[in-house]
PDB file of N, CA and C in Angstrom:
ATOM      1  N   UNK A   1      19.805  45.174  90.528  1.00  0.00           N
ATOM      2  CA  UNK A   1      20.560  44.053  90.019  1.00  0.00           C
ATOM      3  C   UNK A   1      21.597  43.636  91.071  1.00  0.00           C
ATOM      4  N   UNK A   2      21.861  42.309  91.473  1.00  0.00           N
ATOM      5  CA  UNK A   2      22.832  41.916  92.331  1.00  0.00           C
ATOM      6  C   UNK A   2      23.799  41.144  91.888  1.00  0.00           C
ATOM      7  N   UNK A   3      24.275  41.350  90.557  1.00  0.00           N
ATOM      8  CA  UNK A   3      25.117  40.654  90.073  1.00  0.00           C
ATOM      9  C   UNK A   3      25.686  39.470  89.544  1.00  0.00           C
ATOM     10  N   UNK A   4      24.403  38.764  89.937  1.00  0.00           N
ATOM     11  CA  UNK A   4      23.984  36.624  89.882  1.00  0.00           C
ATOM     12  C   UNK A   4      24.290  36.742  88.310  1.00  0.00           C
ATOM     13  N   UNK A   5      24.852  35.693  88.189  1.00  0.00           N
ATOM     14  CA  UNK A   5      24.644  35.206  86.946  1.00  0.00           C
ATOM     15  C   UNK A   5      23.058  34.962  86.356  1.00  0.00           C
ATOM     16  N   UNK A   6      21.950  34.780  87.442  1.00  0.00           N
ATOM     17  CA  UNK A   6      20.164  34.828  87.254  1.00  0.00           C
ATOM     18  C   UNK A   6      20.182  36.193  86.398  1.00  0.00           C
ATOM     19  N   UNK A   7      20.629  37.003  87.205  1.00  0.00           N
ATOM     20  CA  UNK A   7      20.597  38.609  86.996  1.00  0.00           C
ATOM     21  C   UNK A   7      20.146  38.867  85.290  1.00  0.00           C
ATOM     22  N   UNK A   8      21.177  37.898  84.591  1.00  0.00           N
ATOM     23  CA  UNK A   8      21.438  37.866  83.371  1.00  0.00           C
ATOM     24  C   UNK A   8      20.424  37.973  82.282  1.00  0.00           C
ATOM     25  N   UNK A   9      19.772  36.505  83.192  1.00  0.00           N
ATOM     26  CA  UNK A   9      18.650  36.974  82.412  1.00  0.00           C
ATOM     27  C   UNK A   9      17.150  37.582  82.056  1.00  0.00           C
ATOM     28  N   UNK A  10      17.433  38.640  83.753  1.00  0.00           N
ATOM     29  CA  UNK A  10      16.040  39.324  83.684  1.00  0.00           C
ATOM     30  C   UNK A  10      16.598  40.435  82.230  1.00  0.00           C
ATOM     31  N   UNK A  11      17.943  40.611  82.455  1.00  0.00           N
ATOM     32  CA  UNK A  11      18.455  42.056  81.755  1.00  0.00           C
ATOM     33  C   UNK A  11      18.117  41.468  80.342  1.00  0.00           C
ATOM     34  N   UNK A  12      18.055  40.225  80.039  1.00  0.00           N
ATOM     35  CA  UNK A  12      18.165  39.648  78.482  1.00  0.00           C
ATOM     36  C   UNK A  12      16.504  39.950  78.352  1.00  0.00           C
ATOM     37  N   UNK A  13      15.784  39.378  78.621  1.00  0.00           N
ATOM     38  CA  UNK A  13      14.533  39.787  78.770  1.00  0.00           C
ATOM     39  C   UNK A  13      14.112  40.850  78.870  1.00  0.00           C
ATOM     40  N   UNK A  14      14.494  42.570  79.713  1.00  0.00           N
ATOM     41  CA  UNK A  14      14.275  43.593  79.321  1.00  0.00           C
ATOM     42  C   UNK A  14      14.450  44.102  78.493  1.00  0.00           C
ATOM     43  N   UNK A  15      15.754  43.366  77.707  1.00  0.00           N
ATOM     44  CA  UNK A  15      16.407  44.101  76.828  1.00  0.00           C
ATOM     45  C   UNK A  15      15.990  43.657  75.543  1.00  0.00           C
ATOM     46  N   UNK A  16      15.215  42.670  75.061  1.00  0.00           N
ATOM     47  CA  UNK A  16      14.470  41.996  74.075  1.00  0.00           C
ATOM     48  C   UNK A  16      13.109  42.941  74.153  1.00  0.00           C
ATOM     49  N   UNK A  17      12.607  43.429  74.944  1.00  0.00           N
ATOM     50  CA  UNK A  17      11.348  44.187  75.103  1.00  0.00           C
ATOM     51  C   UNK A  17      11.526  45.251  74.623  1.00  0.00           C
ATOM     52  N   UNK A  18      12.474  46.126  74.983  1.00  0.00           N
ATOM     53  CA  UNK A  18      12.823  47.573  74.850  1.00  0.00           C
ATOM     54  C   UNK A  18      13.621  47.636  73.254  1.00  0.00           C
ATOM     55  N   UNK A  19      14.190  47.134  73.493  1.00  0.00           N
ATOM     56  CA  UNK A  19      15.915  47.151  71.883  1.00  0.00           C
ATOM     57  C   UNK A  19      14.863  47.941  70.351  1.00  0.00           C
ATOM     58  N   UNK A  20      15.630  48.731  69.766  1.00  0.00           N
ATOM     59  CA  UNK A  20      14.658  49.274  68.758  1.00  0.00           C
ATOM     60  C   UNK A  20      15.666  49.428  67.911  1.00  0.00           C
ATOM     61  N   UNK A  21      15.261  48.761  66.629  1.00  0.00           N
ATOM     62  CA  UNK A  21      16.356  49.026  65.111  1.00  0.00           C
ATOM     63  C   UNK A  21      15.465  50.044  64.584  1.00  0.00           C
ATOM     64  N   UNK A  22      16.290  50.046  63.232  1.00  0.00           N
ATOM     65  CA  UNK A  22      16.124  51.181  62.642  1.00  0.00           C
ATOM     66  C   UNK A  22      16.516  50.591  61.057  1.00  0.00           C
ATOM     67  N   UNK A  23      15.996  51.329  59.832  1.00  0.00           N
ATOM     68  CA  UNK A  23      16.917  50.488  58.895  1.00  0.00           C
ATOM     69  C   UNK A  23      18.120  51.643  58.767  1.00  0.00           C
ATOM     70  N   UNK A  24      18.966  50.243  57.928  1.00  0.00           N
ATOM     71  CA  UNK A  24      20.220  50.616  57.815  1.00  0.00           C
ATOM     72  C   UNK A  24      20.291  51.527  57.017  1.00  0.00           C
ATOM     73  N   UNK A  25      21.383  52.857  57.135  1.00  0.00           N
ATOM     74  CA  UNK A  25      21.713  54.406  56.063  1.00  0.00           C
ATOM     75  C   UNK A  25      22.298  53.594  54.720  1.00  0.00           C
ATOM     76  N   UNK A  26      21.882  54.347  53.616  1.00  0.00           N
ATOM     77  CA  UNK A  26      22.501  53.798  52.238  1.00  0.00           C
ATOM     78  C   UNK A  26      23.825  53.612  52.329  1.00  0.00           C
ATOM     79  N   UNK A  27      24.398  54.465  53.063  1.00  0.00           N
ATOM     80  CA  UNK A  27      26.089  54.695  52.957  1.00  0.00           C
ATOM     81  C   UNK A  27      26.364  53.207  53.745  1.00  0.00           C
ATOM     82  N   UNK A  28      26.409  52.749  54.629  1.00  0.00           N
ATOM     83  CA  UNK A  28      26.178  51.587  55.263  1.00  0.00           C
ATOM     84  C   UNK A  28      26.063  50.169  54.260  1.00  0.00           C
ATOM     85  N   UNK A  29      24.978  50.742  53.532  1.00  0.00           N
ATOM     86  CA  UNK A  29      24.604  49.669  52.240  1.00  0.00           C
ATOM     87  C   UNK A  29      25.376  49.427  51.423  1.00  0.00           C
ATOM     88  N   UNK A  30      26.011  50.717  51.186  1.00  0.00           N
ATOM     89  CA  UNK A  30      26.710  50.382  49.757  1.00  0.00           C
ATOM     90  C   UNK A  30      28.611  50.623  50.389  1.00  0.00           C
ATOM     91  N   UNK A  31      28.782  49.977  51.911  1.00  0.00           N
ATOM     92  CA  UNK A  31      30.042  50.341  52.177  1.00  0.00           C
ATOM     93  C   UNK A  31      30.118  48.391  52.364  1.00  0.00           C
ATOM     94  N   UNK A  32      28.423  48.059  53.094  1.00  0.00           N
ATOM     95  CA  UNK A  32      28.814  46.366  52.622  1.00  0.00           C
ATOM     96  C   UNK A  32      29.151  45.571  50.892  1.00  0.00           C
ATOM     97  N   UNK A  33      28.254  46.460  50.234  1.00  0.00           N
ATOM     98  CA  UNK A  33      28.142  45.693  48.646  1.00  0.00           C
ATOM     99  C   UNK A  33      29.662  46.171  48.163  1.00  0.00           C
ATOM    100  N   UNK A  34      30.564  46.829  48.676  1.00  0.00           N
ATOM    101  CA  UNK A  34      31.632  47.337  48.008  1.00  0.00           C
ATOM    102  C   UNK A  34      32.366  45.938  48.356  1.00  0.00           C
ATOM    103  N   UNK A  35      32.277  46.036  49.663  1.00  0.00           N
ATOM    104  CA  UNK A  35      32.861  45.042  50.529  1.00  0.00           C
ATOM    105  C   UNK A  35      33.023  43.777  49.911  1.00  0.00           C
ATOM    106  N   UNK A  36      31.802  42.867  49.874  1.00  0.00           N
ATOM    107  CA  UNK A  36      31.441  41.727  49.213  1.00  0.00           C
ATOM    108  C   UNK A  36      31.490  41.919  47.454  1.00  0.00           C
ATOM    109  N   UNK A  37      32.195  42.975  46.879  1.00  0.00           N
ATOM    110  CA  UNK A  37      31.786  42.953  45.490  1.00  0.00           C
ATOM    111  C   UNK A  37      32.254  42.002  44.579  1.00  0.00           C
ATOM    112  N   UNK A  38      33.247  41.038  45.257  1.00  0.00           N
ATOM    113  CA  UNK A  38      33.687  40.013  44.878  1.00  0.00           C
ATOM    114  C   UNK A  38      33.084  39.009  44.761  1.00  0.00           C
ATOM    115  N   UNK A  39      31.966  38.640  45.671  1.00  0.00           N
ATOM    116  CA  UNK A  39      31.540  37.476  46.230  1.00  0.00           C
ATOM    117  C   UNK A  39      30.111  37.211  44.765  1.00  0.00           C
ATOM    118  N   UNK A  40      29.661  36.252  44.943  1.00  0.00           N
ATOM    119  CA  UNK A  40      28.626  36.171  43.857  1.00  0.00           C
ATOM    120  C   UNK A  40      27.389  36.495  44.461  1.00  0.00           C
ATOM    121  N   UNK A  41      26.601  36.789  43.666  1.00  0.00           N
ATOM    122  CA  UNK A  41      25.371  38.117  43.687  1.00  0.00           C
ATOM    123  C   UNK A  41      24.710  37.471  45.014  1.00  0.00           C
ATOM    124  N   UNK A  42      24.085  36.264  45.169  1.00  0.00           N
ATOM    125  CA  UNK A  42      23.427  35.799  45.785  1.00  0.00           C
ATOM    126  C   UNK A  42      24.405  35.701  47.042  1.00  0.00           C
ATOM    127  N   UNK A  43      25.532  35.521  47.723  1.00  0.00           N
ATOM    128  CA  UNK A  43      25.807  35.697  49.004  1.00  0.00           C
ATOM    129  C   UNK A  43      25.462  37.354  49.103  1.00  0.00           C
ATOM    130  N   UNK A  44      26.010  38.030  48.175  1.00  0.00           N
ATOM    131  CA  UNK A  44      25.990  39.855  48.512  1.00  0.00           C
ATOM    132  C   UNK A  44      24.563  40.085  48.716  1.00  0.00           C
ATOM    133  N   UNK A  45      23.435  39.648  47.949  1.00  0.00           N
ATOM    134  CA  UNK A  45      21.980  40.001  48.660  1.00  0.00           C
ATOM    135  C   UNK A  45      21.520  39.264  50.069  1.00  0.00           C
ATOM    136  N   UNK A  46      22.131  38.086  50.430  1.00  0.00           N
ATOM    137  CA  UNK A  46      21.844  37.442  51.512  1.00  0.00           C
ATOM    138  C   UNK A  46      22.120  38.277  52.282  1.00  0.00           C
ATOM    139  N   UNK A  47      23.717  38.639  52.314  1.00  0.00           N
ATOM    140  CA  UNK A  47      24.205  39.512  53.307  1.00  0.00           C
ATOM    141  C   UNK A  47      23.628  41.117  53.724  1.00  0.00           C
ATOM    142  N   UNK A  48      23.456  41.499  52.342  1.00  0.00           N
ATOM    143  CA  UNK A  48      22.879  42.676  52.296  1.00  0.00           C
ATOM    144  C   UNK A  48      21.017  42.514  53.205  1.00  0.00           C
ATOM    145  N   UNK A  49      20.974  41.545  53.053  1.00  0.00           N
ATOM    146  CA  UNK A  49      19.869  41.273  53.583  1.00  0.00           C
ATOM    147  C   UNK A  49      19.760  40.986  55.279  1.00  0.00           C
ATOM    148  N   UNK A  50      20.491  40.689  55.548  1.00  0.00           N
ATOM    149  CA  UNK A  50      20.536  40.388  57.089  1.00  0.00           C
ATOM    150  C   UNK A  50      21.106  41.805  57.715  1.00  0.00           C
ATOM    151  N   UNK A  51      21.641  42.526  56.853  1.00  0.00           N
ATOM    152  CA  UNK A  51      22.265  43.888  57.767  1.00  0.00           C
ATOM    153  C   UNK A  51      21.509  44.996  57.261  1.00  0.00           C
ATOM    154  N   UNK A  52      19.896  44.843  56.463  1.00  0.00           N
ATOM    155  CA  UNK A  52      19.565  45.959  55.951  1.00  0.00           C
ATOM    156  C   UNK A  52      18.711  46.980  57.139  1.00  0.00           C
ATOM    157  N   UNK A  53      18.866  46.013  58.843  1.00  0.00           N
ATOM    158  CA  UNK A  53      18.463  46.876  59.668  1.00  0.00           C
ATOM    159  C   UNK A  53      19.778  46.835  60.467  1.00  0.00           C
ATOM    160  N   UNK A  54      19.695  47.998  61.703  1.00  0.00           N
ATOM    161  CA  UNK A  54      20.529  48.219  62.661  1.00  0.00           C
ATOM    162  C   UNK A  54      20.060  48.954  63.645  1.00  0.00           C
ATOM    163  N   UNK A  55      20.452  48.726  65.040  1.00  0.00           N
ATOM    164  CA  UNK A  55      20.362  49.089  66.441  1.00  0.00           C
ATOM    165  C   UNK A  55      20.052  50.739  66.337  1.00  0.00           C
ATOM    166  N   UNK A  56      19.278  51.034  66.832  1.00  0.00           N
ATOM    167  CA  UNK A  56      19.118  52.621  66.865  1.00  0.00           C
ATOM    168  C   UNK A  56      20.166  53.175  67.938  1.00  0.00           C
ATOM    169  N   UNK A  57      20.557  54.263  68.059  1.00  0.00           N
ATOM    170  CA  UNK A  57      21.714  54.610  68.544  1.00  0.00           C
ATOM    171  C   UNK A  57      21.261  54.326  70.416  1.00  0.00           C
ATOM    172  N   UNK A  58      20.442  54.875  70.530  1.00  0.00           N
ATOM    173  CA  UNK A  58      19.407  54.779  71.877  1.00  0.00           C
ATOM    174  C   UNK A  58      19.889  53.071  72.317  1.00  0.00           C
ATOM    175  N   UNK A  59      19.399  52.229  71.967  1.00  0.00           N
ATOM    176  CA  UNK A  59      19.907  51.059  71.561  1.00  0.00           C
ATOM    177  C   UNK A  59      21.398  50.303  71.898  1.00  0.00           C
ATOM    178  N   UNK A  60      21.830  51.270  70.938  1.00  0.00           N
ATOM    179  CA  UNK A  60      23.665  50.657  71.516  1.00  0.00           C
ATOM    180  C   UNK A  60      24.258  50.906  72.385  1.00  0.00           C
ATOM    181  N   UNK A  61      23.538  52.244  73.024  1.00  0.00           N
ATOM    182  CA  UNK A  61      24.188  53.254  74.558  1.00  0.00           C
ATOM    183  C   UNK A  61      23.867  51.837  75.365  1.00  0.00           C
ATOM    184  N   UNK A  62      22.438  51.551  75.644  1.00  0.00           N
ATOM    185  CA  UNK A  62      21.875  50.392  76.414  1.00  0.00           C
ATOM    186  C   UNK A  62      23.069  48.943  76.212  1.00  0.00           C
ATOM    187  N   UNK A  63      23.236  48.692  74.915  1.00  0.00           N
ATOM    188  CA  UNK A  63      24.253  47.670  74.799  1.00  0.00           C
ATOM    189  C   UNK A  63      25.350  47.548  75.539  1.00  0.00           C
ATOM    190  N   UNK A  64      26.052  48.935  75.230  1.00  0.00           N
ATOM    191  CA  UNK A  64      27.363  49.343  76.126  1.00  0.00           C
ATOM    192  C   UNK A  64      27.171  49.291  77.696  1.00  0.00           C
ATOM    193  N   UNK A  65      25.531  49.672  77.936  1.00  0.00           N
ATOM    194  CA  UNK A  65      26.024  49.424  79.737  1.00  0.00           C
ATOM    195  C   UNK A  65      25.261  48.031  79.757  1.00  0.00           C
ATOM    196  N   UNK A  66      24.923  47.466  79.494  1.00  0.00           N
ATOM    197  CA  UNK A  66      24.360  45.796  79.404  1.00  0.00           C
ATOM    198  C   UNK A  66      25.671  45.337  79.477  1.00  0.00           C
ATOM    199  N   UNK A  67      27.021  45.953  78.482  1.00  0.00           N
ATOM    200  CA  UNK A  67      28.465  44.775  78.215  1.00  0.00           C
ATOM    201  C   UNK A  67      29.090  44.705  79.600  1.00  0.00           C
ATOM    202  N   UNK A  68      28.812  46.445  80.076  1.00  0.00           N
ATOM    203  CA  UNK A  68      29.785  46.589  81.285  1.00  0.00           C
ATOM    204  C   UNK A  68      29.563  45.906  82.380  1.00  0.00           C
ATOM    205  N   UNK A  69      28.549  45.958  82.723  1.00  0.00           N
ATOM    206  CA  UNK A  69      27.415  44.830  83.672  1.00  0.00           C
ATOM    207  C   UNK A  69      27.736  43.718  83.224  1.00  0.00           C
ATOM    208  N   UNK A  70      27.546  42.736  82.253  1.00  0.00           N
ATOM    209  CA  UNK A  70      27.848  41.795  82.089  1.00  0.00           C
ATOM    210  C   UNK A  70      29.193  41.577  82.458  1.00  0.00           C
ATOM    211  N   UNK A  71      30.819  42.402  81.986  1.00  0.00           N
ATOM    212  CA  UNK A  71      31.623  42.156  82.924  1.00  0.00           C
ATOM    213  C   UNK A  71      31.822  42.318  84.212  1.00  0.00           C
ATOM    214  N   UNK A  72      30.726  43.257  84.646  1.00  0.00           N
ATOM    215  CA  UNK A  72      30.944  43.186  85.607  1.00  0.00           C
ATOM    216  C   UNK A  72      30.413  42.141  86.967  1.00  0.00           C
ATOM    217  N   UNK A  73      29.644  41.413  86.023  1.00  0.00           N
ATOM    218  CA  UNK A  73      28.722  39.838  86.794  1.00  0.00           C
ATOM    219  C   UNK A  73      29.947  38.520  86.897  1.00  0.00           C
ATOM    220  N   UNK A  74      31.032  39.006  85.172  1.00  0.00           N
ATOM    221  CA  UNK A  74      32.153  38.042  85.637  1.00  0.00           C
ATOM    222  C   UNK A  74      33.038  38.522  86.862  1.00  0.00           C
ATOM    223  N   UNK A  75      33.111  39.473  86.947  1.00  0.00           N
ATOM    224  CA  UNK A  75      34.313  39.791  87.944  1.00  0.00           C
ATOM    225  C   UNK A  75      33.806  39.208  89.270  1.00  0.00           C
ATOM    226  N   UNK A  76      32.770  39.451  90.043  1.00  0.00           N
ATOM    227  CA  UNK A  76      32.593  39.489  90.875  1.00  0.00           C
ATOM    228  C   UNK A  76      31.950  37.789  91.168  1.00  0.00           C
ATOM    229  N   UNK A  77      31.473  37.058  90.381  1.00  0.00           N
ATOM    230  CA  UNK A  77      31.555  35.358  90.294  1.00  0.00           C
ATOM    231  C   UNK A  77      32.688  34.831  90.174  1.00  0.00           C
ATOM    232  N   UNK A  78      33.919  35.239  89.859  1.00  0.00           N
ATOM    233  CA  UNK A  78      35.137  34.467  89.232  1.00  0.00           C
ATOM    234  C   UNK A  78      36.449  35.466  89.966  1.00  0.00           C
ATOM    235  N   UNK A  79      36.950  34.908  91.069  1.00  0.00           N
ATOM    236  CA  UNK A  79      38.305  35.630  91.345  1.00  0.00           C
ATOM    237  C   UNK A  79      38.938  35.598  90.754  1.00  0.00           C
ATOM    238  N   UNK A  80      39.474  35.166  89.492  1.00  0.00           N
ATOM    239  CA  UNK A  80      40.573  34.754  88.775  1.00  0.00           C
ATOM    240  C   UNK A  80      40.498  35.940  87.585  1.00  0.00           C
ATOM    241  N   UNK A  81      39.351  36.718  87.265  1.00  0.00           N
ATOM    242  CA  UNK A  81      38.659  37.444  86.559  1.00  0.00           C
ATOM    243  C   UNK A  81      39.012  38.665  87.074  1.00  0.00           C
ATOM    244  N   UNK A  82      39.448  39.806  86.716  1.00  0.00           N
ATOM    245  CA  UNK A  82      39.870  41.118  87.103  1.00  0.00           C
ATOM    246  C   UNK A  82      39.626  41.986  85.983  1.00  0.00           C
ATOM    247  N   UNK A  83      38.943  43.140  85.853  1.00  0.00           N
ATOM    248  CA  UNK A  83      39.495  44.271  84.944  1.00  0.00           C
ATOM    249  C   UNK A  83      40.400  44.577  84.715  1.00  0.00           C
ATOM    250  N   UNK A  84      40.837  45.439  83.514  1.00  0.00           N
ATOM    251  CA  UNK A  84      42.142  45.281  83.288  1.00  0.00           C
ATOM    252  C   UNK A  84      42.173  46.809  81.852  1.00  0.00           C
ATOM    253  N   UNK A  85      42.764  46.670  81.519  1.00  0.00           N
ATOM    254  CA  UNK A  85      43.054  47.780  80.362  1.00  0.00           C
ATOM    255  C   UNK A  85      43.749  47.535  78.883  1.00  0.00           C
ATOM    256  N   UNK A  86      43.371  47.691  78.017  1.00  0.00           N
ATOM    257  CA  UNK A  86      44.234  47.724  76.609  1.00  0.00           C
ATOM    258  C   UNK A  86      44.512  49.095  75.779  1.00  0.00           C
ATOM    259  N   UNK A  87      45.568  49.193  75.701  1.00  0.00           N
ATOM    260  CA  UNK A  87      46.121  50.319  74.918  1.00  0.00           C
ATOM    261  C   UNK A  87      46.298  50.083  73.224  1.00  0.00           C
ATOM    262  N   UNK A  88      45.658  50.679  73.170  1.00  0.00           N
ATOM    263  CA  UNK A  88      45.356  50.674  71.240  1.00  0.00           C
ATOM    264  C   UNK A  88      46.099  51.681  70.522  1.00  0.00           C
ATOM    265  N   UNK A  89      46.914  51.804  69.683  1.00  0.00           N
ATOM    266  CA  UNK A  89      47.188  53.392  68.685  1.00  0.00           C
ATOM    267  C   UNK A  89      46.279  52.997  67.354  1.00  0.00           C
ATOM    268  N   UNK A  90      45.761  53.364  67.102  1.00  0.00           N
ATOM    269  CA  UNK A  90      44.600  53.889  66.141  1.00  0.00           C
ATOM    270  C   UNK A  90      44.114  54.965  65.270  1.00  0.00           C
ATOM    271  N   UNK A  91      44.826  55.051  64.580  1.00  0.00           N
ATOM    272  CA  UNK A  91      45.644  56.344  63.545  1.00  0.00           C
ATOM    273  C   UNK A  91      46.240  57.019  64.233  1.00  0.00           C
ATOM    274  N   UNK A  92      45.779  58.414  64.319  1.00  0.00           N
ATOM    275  CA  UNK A  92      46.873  59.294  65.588  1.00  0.00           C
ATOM    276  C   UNK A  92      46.375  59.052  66.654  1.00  0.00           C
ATOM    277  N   UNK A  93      45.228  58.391  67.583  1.00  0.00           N
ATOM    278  CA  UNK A  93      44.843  58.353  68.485  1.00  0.00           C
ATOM    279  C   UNK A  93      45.221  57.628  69.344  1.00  0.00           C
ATOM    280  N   UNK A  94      45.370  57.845  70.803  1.00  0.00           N
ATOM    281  CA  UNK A  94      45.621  56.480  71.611  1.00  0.00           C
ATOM    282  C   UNK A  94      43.913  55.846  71.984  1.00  0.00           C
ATOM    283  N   UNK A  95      43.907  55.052  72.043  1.00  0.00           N
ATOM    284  CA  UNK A  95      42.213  54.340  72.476  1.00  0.00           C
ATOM    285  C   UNK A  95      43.110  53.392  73.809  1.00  0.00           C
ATOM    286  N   UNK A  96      41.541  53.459  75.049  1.00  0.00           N
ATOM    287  CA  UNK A  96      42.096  52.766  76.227  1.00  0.00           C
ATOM    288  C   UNK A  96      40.453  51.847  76.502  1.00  0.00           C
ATOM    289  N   UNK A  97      41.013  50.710  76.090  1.00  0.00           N
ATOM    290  CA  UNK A  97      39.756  49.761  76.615  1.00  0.00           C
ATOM    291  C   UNK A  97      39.879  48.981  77.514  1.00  0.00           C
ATOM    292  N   UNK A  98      38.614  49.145  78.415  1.00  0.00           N
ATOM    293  CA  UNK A  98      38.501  48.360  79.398  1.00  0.00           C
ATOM    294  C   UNK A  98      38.384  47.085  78.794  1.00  0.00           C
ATOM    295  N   UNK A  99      39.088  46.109  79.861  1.00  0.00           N
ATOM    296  CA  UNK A  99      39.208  44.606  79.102  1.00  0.00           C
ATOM    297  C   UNK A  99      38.315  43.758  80.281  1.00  0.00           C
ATOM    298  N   UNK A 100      38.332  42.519  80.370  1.00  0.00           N
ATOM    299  CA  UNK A 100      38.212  41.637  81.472  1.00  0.00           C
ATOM    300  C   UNK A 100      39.791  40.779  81.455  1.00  0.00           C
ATOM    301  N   UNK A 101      40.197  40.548  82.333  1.00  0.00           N
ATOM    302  CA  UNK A 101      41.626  39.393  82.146  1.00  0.00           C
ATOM    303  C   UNK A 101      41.740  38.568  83.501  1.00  0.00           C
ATOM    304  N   UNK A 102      42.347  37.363  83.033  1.00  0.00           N
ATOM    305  CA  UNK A 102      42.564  36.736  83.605  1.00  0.00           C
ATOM    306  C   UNK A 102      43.574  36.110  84.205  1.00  0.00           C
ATOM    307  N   UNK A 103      43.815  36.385  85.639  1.00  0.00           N
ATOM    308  CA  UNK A 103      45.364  35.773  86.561  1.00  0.00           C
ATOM    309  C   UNK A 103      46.227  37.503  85.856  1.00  0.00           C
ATOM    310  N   UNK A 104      45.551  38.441  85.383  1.00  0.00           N
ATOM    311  CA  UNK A 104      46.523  39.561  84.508  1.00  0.00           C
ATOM    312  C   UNK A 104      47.415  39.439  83.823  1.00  0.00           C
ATOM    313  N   UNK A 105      47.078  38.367  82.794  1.00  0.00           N
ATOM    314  CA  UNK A 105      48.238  38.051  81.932  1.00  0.00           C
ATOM    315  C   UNK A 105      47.511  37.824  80.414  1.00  0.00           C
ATOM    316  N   UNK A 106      46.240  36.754  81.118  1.00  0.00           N
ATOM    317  CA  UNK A 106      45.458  36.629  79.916  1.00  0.00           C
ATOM    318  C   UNK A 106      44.203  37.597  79.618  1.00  0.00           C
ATOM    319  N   UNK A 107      43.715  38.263  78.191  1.00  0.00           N
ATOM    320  CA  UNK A 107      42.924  39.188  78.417  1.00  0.00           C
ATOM    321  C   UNK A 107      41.810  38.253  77.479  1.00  0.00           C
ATOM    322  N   UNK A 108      40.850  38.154  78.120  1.00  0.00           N
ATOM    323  CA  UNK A 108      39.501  37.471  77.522  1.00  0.00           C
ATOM    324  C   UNK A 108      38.785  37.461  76.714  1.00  0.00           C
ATOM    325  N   UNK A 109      37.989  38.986  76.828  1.00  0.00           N
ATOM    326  CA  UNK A 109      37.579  39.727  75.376  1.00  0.00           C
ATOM    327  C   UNK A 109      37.235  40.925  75.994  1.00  0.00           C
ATOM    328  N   UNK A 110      36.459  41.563  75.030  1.00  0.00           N
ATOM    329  CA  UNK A 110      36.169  43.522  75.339  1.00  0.00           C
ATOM    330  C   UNK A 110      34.828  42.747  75.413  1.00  0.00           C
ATOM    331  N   UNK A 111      33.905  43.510  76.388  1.00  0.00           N
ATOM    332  CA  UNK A 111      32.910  43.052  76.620  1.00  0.00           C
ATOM    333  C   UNK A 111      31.735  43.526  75.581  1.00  0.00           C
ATOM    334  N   UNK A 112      32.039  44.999  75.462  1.00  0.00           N
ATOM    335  CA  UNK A 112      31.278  45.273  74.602  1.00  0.00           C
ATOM    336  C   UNK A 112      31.100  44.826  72.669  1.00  0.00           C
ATOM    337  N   UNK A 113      32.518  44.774  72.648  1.00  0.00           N
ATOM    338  CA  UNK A 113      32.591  43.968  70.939  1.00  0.00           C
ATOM    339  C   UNK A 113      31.822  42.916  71.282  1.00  0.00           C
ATOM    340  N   UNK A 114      32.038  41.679  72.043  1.00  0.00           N
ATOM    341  CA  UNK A 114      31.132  40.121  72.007  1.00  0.00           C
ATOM    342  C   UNK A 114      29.706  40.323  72.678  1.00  0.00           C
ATOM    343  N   UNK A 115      29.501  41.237  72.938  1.00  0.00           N
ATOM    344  CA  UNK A 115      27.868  41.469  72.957  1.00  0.00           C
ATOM    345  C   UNK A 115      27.436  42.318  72.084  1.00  0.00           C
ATOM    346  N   UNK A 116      27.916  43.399  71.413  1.00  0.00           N
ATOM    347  CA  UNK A 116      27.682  43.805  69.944  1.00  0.00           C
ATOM    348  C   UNK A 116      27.482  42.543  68.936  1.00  0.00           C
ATOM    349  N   UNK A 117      28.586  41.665  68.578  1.00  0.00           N
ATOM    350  CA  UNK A 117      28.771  41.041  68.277  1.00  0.00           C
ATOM    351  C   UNK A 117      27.626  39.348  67.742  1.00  0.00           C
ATOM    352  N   UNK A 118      27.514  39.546  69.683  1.00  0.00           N
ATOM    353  CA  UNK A 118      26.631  38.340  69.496  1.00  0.00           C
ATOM    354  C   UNK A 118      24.918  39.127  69.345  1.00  0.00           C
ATOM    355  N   UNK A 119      24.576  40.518  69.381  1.00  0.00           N
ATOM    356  CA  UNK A 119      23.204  41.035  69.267  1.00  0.00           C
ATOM    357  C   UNK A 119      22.860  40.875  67.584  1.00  0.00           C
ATOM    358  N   UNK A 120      24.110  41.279  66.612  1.00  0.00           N
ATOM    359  CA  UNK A 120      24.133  41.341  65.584  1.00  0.00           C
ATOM    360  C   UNK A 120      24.116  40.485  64.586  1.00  0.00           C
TER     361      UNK A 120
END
């Protein structure tokens, strides 16, 4: 891979070949219907319906280095574009995510949430 924005989309194309779901665990099921238990029956089965599969774990590892690559195709097209870091507290935990940002002031998105995001 050389980093082209082309690059993009041999990886989209491998990654449409290979990608393997799985269906979704009950606990999963019934942590959306809790969720929506408000909503009327017919959005909660729609919904329940579009999430009754999910990414096999094999799957999301691949996602995560597809996101990093993908930031890392912005960095290196866009000077203005730099890595960068976010500090999270998250119950007792500290969490440290790599970000993309911009001029280091503005932070863009986490690469991996908007390609989770947009697979899902």
């Amino acid at each position: 891979m050389d980093y082209s924005v082309n690059s993009l989309v041999d990886i989209w194309g491998w990654f449409l070949k290979i990608a393997e779901t799985e269906k979704a665990s009950k606990s999963k099921t019934e942590e959306v219907r809790n969720r929506l238990k408000s909503q009327p029956k017919e959005i909660i089965e729609d919904v329940l319906n579009e999430q009754s599969r999910q990414f096999s774990l094999e799957t999301e590892y691949i996602i995560r280095d597809i996101a990093m690559y993908f930031g890392e195709v912005y960095v290196k097209n866009n000077s203005s574009i730099a890595w960068g870091y976010i500090l999270m507290l998250k119950q007792i935990r500290l969490l440290i995510c790599r970000c993309l940002s911009a001029l280091k002031t503005e932070i863009l998105h986490l690469p991996l949430k908007r390609i989770l995001n947009l697979c899902l």
